[in-house]
C-alpha atoms as a PDB file:
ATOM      1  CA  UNK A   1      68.157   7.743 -74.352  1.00  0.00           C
ATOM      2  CA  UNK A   2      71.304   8.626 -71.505  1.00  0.00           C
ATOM      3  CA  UNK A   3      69.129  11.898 -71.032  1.00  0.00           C
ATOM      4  CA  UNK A   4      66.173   9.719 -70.314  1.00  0.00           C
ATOM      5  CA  UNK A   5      67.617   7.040 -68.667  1.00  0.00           C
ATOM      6  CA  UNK A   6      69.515   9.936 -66.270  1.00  0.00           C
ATOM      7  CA  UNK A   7      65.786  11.521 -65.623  1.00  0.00           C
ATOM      8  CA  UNK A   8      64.447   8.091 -65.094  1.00  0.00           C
ATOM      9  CA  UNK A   9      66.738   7.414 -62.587  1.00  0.00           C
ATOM     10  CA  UNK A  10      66.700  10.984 -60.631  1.00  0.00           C
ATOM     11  CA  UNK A  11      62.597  10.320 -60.497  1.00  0.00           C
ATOM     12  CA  UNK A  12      63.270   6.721 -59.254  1.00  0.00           C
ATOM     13  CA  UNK A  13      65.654   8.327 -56.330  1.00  0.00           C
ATOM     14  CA  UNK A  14      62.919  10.527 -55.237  1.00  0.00           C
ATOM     15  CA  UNK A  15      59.826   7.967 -55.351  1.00  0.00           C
ATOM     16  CA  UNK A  16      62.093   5.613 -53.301  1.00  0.00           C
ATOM     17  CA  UNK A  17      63.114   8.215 -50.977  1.00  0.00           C
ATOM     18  CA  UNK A  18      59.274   8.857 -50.592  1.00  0.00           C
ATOM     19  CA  UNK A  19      58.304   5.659 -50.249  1.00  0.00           C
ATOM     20  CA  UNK A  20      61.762   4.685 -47.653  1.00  0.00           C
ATOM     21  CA  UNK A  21      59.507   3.705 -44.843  1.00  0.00           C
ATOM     22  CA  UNK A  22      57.335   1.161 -47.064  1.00  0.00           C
ATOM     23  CA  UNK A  23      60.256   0.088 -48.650  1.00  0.00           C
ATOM     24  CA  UNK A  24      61.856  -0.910 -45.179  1.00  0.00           C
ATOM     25  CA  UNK A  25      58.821  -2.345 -43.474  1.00  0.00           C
ATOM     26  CA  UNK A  26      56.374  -3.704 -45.895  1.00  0.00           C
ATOM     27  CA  UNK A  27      58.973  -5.155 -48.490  1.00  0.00           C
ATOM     28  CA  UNK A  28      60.722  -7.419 -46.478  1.00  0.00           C
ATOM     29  CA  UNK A  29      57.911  -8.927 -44.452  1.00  0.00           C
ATOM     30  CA  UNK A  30      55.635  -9.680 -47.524  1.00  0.00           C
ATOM     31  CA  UNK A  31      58.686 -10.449 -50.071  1.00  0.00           C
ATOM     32  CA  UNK A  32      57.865  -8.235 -52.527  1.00  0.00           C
ATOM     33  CA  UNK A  33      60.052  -6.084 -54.984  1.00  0.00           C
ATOM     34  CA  UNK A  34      61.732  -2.868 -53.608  1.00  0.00           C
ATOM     35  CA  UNK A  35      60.380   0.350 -55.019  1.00  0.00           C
ATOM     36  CA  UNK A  36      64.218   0.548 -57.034  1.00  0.00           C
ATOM     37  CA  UNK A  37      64.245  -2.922 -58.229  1.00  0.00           C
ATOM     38  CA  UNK A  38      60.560  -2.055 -59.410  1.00  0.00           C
ATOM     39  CA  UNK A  39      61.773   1.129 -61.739  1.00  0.00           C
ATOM     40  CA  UNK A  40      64.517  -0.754 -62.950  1.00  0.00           C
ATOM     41  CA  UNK A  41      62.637  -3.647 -64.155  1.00  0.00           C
ATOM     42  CA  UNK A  42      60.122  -1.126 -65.407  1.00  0.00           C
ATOM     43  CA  UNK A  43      62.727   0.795 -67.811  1.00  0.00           C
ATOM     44  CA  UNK A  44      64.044  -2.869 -69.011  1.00  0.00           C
ATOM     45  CA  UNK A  45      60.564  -4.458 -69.938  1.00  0.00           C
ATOM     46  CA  UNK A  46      59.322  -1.392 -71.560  1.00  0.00           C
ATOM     47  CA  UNK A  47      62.308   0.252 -73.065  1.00  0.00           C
ATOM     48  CA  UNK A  48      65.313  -1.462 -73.361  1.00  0.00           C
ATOM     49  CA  UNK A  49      62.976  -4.656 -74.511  1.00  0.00           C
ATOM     50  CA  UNK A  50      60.807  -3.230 -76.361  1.00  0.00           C
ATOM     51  CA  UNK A  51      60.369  -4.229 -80.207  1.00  0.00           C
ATOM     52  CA  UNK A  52      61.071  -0.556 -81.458  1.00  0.00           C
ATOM     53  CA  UNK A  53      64.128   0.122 -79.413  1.00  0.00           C
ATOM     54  CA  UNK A  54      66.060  -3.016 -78.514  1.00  0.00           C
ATOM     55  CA  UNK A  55      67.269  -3.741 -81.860  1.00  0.00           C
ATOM     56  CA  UNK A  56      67.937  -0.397 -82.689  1.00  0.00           C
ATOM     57  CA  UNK A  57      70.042   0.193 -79.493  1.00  0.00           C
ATOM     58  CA  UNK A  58      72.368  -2.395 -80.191  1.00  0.00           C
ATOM     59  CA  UNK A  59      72.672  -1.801 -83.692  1.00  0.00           C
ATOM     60  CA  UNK A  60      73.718   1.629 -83.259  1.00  0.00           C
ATOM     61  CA  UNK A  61      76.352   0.241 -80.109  1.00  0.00           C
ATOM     62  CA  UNK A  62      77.708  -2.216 -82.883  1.00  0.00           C
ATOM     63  CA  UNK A  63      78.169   0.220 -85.106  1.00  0.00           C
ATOM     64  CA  UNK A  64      79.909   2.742 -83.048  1.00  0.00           C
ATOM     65  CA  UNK A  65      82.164  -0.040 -82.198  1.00  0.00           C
ATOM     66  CA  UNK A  66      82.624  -0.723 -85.741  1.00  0.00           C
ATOM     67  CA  UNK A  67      83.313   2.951 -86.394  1.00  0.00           C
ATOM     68  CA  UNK A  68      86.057   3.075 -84.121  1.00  0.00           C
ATOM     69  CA  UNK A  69      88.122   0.001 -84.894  1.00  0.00           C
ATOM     70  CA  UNK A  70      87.922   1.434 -88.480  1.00  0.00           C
ATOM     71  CA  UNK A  71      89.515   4.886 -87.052  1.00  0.00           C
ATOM     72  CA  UNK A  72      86.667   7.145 -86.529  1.00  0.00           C
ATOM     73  CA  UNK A  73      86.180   9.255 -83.322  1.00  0.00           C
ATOM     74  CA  UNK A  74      83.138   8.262 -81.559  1.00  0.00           C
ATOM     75  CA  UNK A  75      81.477   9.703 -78.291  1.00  0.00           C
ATOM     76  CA  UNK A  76      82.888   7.423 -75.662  1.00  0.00           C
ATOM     77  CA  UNK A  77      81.578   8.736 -72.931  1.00  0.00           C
ATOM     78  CA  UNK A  78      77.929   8.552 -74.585  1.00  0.00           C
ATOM     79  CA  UNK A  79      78.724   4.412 -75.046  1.00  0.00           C
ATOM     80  CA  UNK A  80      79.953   4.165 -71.691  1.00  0.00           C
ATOM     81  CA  UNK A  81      76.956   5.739 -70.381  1.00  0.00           C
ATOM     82  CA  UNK A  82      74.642   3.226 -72.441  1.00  0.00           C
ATOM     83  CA  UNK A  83      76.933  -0.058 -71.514  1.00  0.00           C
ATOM     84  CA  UNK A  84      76.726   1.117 -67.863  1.00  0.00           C
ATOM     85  CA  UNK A  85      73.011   1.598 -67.858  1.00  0.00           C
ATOM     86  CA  UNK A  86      72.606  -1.960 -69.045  1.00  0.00           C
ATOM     87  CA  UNK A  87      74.903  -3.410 -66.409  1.00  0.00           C
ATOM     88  CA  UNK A  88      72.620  -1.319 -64.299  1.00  0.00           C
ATOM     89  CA  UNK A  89      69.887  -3.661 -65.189  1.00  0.00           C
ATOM     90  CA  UNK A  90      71.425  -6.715 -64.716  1.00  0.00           C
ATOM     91  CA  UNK A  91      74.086  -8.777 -65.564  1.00  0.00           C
ATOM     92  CA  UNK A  92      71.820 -10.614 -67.797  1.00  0.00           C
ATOM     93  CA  UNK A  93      70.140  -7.670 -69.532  1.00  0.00           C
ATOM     94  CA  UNK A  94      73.573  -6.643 -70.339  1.00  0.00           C
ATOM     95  CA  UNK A  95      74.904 -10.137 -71.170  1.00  0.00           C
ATOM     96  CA  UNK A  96      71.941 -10.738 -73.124  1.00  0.00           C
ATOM     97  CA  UNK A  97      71.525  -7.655 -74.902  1.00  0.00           C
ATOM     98  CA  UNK A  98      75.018  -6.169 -76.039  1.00  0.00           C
ATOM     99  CA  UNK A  99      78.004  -8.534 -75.067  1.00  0.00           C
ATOM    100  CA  UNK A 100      77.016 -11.824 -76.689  1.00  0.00           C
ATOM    101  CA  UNK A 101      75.777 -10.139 -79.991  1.00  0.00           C
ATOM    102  CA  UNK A 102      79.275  -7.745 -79.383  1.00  0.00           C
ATOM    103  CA  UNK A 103      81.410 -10.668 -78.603  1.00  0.00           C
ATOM    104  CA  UNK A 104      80.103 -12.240 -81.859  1.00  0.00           C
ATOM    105  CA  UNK A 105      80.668  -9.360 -84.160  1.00  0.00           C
ATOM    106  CA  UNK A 106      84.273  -8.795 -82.924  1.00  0.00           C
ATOM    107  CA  UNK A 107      85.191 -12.553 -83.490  1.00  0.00           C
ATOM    108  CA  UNK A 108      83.912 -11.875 -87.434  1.00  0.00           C
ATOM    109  CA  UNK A 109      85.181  -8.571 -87.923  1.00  0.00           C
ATOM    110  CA  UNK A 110      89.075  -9.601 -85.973  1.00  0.00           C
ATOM    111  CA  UNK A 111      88.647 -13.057 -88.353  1.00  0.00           C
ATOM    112  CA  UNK A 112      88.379 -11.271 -91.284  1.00  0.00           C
ATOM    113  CA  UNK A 113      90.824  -8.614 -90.512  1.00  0.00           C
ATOM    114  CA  UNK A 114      92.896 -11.108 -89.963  1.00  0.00           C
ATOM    115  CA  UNK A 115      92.617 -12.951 -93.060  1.00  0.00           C
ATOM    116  CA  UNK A 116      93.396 -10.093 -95.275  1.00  0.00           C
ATOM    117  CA  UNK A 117      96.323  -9.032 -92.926  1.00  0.00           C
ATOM    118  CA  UNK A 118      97.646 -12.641 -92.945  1.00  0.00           C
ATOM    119  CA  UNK A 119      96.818 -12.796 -97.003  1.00  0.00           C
ATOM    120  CA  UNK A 120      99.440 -10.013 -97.675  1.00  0.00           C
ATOM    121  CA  UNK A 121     102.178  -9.648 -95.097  1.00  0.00           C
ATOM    122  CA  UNK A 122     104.538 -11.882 -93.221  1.00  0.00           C
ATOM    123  CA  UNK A 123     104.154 -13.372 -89.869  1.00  0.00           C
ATOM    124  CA  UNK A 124     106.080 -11.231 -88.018  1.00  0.00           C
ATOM    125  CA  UNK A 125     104.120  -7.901 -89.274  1.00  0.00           C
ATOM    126  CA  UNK A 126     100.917  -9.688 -88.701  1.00  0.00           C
ATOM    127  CA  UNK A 127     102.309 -10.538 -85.161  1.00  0.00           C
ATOM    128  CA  UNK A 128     103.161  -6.848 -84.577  1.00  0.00           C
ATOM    129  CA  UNK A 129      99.944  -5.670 -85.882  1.00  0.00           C
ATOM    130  CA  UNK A 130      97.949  -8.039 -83.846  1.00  0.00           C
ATOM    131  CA  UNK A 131      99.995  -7.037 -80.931  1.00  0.00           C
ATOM    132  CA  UNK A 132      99.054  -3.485 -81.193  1.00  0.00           C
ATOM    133  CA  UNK A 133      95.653  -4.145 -81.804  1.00  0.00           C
ATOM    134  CA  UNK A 134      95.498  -5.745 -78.374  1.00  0.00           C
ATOM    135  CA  UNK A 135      97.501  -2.828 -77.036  1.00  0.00           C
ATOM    136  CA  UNK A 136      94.705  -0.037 -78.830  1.00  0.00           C
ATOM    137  CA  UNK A 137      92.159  -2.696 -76.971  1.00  0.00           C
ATOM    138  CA  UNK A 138      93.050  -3.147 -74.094  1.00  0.00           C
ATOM    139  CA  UNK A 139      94.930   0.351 -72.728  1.00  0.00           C
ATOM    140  CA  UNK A 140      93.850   2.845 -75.189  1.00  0.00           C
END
């Protein structure tokens, strides 16, 4: 999908480049949607929305998410490629479609790694632990 989405893009540089003097004469004085805005809604409605590859997508984010807070090396750079593309879209495509599904995944997985941390060690090793959790979070 990143090699798509890059080839997607590249094409939408060069039909807006094409189409520059439309896009700065006819746009504004009719109000309709710039050439860019146009292949960007395009790629959400009928591939980040679609049936087939919306759920997928974020499945597979969630899990590489998953995979790392469990210790596994994942591709970063692939997941920050994907994140970015949906902030591309819109701050509601990427609200919408990873962070409050993501947002509610971390609050279960933290809550129950939590619990079992809490279940069998003091407070002040689950205090460090949560501390460098944040830490691994956050910086790393």
């Amino acid at each position: 999908m990143n090699r798509k989405w890059t080839d997607h893009n590249k094409a939408l540089q060069m039909i807006r480049d094409i189409l520059m003097y439309m896009d700065r004469t006819y746009i504004p004085s009719t109000q309709k949607t710039p050439v860019h805005e146009l292949g960007l809604n395009l790629w959400r409605d009928n591939i980040i929305r679609s049936s087939k590859i919306q759920t997928r997508l974020l499945n597979t984010l969630l899990e590489l998410v998953l995979r790392e807070r469990t210790g596994e090396v994942i591709n970063r750079g692939l997941m920050r490629n994907i994140i970015k593309m949906l902030m591309d879209l819109g701050p509601s495509v990427y609200q919408e479609d990873f962070e409050n599904p993501f947002l509610e995944v971390s609050a279960e997985f933290y809550r129950g790694e939590s619990q079992k941390f809490i279940e069998c060690c003091d407070c002040g090793d689950y205090l460090k632990k949560a501390e460098r959790r944040l830490k691994r979070n956050w910086i790393g």
